[in-house]
N, C-alpha and C. Protein backbone atom coordinates (compact mmCIF):
# COMPACT_ATOMS: atom_id res chain seq x y z
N UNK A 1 -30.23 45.34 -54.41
CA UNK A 1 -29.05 46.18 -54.36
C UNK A 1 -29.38 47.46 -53.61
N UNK A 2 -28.37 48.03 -52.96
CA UNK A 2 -28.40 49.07 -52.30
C UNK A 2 -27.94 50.56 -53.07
N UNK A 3 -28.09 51.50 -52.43
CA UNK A 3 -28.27 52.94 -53.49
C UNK A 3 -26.30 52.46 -53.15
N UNK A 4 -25.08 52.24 -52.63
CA UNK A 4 -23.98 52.18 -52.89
C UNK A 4 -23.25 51.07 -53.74
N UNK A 5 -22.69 51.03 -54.44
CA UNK A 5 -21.75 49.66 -55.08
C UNK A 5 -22.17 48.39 -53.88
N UNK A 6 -22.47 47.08 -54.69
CA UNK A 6 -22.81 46.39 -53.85
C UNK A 6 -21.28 45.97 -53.21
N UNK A 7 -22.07 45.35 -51.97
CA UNK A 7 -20.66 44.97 -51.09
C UNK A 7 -19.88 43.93 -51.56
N UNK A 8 -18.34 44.75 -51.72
CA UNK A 8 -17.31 43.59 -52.39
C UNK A 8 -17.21 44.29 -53.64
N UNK A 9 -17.86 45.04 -54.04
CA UNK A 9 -17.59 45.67 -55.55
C UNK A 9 -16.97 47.24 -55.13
N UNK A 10 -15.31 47.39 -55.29
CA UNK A 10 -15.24 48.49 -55.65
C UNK A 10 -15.24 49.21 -56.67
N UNK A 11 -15.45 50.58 -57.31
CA UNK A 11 -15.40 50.88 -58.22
C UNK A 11 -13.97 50.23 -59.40
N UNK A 12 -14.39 49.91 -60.86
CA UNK A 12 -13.08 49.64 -61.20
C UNK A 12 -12.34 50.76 -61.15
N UNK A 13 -10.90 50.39 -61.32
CA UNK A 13 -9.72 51.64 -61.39
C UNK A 13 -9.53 51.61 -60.14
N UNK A 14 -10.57 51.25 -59.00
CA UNK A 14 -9.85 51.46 -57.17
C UNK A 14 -9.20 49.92 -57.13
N UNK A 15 -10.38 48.98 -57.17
CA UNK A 15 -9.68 47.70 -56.52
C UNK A 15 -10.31 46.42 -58.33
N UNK A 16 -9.34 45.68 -57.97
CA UNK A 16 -9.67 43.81 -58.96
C UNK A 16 -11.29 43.89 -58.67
N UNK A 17 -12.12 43.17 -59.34
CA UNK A 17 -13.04 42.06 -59.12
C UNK A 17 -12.81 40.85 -58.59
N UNK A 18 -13.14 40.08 -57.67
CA UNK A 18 -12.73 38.78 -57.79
C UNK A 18 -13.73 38.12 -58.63
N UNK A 19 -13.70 37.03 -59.07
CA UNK A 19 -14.42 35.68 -60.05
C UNK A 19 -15.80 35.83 -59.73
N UNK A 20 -15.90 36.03 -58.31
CA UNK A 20 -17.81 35.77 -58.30
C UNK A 20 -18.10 37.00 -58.49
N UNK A 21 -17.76 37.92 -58.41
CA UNK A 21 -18.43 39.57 -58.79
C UNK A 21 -18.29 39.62 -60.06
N UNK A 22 -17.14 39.70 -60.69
CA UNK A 22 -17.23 39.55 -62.36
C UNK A 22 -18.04 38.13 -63.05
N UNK A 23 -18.50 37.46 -62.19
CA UNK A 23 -19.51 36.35 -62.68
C UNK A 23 -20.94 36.93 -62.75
N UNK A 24 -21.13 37.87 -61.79
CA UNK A 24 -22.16 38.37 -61.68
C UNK A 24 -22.61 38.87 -62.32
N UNK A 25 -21.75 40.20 -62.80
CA UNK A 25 -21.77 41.36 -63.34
C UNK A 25 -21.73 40.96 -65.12
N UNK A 26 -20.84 40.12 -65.76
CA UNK A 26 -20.67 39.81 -67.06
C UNK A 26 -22.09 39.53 -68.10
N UNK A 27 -23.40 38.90 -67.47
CA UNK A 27 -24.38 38.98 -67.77
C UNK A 27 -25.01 40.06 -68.15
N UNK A 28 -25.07 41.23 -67.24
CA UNK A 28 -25.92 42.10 -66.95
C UNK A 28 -24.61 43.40 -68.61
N UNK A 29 -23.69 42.93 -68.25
CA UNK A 29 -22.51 43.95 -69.34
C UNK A 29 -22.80 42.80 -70.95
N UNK A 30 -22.73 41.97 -70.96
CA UNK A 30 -23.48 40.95 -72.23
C UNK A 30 -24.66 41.58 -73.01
N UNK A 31 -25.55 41.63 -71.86
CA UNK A 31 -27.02 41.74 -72.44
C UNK A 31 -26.39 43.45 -72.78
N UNK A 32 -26.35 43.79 -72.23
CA UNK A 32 -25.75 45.80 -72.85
C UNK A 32 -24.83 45.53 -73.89
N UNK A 33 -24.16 44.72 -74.35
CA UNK A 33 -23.27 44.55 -75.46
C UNK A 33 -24.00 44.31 -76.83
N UNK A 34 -25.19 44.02 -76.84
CA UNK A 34 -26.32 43.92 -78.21
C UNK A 34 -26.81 45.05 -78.61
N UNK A 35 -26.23 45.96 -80.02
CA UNK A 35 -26.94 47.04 -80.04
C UNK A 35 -28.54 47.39 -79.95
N UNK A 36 -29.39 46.08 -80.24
CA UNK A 36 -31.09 45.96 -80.27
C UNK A 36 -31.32 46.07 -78.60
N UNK A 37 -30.82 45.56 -77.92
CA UNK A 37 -30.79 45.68 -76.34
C UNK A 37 -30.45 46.80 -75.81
N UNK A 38 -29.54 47.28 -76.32
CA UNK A 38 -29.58 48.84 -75.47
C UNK A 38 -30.32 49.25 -76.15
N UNK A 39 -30.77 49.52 -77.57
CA UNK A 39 -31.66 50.87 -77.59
C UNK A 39 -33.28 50.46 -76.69
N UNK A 40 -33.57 49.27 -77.04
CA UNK A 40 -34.52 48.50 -76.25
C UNK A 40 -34.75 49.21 -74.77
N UNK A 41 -33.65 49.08 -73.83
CA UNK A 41 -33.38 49.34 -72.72
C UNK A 41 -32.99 50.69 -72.34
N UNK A 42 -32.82 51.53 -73.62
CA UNK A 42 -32.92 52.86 -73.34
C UNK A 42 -34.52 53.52 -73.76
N UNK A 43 -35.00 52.51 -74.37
CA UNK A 43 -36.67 53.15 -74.85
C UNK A 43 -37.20 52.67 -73.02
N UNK A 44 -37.23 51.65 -72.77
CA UNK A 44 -37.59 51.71 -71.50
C UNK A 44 -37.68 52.28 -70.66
N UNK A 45 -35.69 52.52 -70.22
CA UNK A 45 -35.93 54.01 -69.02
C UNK A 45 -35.91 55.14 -69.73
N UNK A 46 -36.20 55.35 -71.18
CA UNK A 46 -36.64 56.52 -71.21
C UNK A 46 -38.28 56.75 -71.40
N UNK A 47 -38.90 55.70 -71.05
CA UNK A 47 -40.39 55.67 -71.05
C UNK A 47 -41.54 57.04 -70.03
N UNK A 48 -41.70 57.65 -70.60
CA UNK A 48 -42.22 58.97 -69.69
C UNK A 48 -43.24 58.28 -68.13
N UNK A 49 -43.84 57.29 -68.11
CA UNK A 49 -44.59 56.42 -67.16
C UNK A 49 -43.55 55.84 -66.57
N UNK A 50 -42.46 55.63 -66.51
CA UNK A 50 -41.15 54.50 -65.80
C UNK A 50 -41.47 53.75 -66.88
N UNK A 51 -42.56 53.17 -67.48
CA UNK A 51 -42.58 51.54 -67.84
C UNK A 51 -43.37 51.76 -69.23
N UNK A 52 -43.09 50.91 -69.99
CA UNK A 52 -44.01 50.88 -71.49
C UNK A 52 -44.13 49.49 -71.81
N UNK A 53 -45.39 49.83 -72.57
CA UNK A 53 -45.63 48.39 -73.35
C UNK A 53 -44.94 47.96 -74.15
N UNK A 54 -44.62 46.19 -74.62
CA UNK A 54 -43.95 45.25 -75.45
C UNK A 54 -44.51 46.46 -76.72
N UNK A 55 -45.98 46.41 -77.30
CA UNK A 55 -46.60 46.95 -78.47
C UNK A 55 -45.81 47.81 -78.80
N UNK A 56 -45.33 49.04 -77.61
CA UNK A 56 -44.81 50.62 -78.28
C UNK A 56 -43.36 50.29 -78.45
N UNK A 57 -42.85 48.98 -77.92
CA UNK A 57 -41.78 48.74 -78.55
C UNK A 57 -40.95 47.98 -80.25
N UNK A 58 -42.14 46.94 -80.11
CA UNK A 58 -41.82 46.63 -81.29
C UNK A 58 -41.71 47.70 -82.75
N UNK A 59 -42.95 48.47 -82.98
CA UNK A 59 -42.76 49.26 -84.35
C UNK A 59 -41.91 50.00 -84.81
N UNK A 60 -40.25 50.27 -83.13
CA UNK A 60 -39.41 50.86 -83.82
C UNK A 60 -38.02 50.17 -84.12
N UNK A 61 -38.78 48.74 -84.86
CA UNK A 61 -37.40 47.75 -85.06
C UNK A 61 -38.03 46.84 -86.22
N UNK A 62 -36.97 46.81 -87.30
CA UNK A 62 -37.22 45.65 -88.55
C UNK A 62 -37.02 44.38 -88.33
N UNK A 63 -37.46 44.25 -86.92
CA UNK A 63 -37.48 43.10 -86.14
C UNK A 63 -38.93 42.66 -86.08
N UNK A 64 -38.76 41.08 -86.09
CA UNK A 64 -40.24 39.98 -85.74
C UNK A 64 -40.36 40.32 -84.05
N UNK A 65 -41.77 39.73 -83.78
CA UNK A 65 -42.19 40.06 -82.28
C UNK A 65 -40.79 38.80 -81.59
N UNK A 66 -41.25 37.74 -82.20
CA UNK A 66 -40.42 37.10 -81.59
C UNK A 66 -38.79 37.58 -81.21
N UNK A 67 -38.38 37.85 -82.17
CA UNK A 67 -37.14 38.35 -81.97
C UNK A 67 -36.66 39.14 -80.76
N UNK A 68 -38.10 39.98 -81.04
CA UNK A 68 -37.71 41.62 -79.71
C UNK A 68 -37.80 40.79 -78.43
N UNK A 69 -39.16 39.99 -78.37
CA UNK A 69 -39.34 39.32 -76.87
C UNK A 69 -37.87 38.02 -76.60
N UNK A 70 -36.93 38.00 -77.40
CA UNK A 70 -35.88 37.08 -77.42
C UNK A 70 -34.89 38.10 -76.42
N UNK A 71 -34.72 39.35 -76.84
CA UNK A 71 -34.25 40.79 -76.59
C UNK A 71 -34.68 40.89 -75.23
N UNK A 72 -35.99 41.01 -74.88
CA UNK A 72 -36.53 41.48 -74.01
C UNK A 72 -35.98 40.65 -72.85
N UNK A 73 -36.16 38.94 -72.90
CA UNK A 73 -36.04 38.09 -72.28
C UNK A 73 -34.52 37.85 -71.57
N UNK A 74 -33.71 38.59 -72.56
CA UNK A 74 -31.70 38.48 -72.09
C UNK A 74 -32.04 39.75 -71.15
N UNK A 75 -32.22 40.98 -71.15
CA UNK A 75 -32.70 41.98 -70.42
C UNK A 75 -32.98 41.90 -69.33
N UNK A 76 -33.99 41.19 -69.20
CA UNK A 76 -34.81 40.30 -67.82
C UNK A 76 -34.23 39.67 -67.20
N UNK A 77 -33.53 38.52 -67.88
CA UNK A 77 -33.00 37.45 -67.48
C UNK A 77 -31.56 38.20 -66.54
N UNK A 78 -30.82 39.00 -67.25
CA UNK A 78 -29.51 40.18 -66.47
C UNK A 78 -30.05 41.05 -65.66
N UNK A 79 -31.54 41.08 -65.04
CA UNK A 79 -31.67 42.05 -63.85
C UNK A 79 -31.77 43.56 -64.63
N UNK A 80 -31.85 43.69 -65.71
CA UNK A 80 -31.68 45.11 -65.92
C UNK A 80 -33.28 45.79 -66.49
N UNK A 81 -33.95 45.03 -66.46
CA UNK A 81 -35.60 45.45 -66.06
C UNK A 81 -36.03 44.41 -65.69
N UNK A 82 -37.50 44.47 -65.14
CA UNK A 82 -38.82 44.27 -64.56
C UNK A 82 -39.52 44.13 -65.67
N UNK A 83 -40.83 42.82 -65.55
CA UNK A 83 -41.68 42.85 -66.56
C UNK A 83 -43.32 42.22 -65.78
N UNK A 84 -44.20 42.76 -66.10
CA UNK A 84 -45.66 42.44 -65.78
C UNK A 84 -46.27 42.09 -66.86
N UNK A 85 -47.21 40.92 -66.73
CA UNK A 85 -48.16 40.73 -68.29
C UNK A 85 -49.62 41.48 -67.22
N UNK A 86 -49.90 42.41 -68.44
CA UNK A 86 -51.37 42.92 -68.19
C UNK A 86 -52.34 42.55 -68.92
N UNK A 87 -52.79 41.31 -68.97
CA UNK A 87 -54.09 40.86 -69.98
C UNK A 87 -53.04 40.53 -71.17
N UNK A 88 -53.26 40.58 -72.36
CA UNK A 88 -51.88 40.89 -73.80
C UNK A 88 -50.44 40.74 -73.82
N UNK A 89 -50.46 42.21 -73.04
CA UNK A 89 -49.30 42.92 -73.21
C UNK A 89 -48.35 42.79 -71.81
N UNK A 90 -47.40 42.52 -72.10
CA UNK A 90 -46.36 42.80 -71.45
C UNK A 90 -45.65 44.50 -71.05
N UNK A 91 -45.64 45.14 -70.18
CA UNK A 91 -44.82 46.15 -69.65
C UNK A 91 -43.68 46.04 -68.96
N UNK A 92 -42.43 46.79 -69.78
CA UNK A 92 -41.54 46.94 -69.04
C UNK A 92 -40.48 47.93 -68.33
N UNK A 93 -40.02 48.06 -67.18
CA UNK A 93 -39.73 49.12 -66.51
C UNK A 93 -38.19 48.62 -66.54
N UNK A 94 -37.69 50.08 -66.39
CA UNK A 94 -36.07 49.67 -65.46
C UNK A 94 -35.84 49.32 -64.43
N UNK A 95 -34.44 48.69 -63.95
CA UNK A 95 -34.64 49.06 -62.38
C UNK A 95 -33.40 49.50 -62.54
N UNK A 96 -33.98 51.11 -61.50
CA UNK A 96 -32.86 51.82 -61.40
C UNK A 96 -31.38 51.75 -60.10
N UNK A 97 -32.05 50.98 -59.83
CA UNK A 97 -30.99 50.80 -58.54
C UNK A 97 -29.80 49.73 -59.12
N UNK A 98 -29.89 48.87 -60.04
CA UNK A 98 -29.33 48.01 -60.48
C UNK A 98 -27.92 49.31 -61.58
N UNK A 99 -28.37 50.30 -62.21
CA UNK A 99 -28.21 50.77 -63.41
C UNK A 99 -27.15 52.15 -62.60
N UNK A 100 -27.68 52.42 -61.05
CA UNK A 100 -26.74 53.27 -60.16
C UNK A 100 -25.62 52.48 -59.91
N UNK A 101 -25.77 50.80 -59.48
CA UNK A 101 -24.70 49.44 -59.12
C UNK A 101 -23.83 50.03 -60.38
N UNK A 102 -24.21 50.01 -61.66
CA UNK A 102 -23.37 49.66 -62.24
C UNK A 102 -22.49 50.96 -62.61
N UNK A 103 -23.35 52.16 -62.47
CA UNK A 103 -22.63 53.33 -63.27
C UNK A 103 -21.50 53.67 -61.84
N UNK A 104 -21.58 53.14 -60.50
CA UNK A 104 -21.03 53.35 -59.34
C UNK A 104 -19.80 52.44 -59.98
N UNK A 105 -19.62 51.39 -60.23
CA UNK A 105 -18.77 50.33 -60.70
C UNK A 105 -17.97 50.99 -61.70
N UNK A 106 -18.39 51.39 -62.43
CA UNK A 106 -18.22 52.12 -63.94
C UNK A 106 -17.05 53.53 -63.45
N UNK A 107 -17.25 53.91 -62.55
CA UNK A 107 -17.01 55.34 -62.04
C UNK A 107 -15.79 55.76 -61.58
N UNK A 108 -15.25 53.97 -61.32
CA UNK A 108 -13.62 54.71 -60.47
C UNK A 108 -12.83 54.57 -62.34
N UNK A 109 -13.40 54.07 -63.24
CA UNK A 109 -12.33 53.82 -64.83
C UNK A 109 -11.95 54.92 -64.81
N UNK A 110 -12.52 56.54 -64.56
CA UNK A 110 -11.61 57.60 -64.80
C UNK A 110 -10.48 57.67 -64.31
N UNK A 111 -10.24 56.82 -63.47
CA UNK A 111 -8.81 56.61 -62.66
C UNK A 111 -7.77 56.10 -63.55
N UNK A 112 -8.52 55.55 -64.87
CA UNK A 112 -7.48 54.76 -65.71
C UNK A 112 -7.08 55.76 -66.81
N UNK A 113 -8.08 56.68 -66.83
CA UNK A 113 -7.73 57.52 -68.01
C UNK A 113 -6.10 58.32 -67.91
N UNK A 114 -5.96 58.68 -67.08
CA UNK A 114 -4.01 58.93 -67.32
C UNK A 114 -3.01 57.61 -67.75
N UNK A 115 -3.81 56.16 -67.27
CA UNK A 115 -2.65 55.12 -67.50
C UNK A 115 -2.67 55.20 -69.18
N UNK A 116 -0.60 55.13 -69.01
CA UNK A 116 -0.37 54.51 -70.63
C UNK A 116 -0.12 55.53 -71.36
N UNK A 117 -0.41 57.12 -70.55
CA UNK A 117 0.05 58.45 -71.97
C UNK A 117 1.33 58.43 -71.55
């Protein structure tokens, strides 16, 4: 993805989605719809290195490993981080260019905020 809305995506509130852009996009808004996934994905990009280990993630969830790496894996799988195994452990980063796509997408809805008063 490029630092602008990818091509064919205008912000909502300017123009529709057609079917394959909202096919696209519904994954990546899914995996953000799990409250264990966003905070997950906000410990990430808020990781002071860009990137942290699976380890410093698990101990802040009454969650099994398995579970989190179930978490981790919808995350991955929607483009909304990067993951490396280092020996053990797994590290994972954001990617921020994906997270600009979307807040660019996200950006024309203020356009909706007058519809309907």
């Amino acid at each position: 993805m490029t630092n602008d809305t990818a091509p064919g995506w205008a912000p909502l509130g300017v123009a529709p989605l057609d079917a394959g852009h909202a096919g696209v996009l519904a994954p990546q808004f899914k995996a953000l719809g799990d409250p264990v996934r966003l905070r997950l994905l906000s410990m990430i990009a808020a990781a002071p290195d860009g990137e942290i280990c699976v380890c410093d993630l698990t101990g802040a969830f009454d969650l099994t490993g398995p579970t989190i790496s179930h978490h981790l894996k919808v995350l991955r799988e929607a483009g909304l981080v990067d993951a490396d195994r280092r020996g053990t452990w797994v590290y994972y980063r954001p990617r921020p260019e994906l997270f600009a796509s979307l807040a660019r997408l996200l950006d024309g809805a203020h356009a909706l905020a007058g519809v309907g008063r």
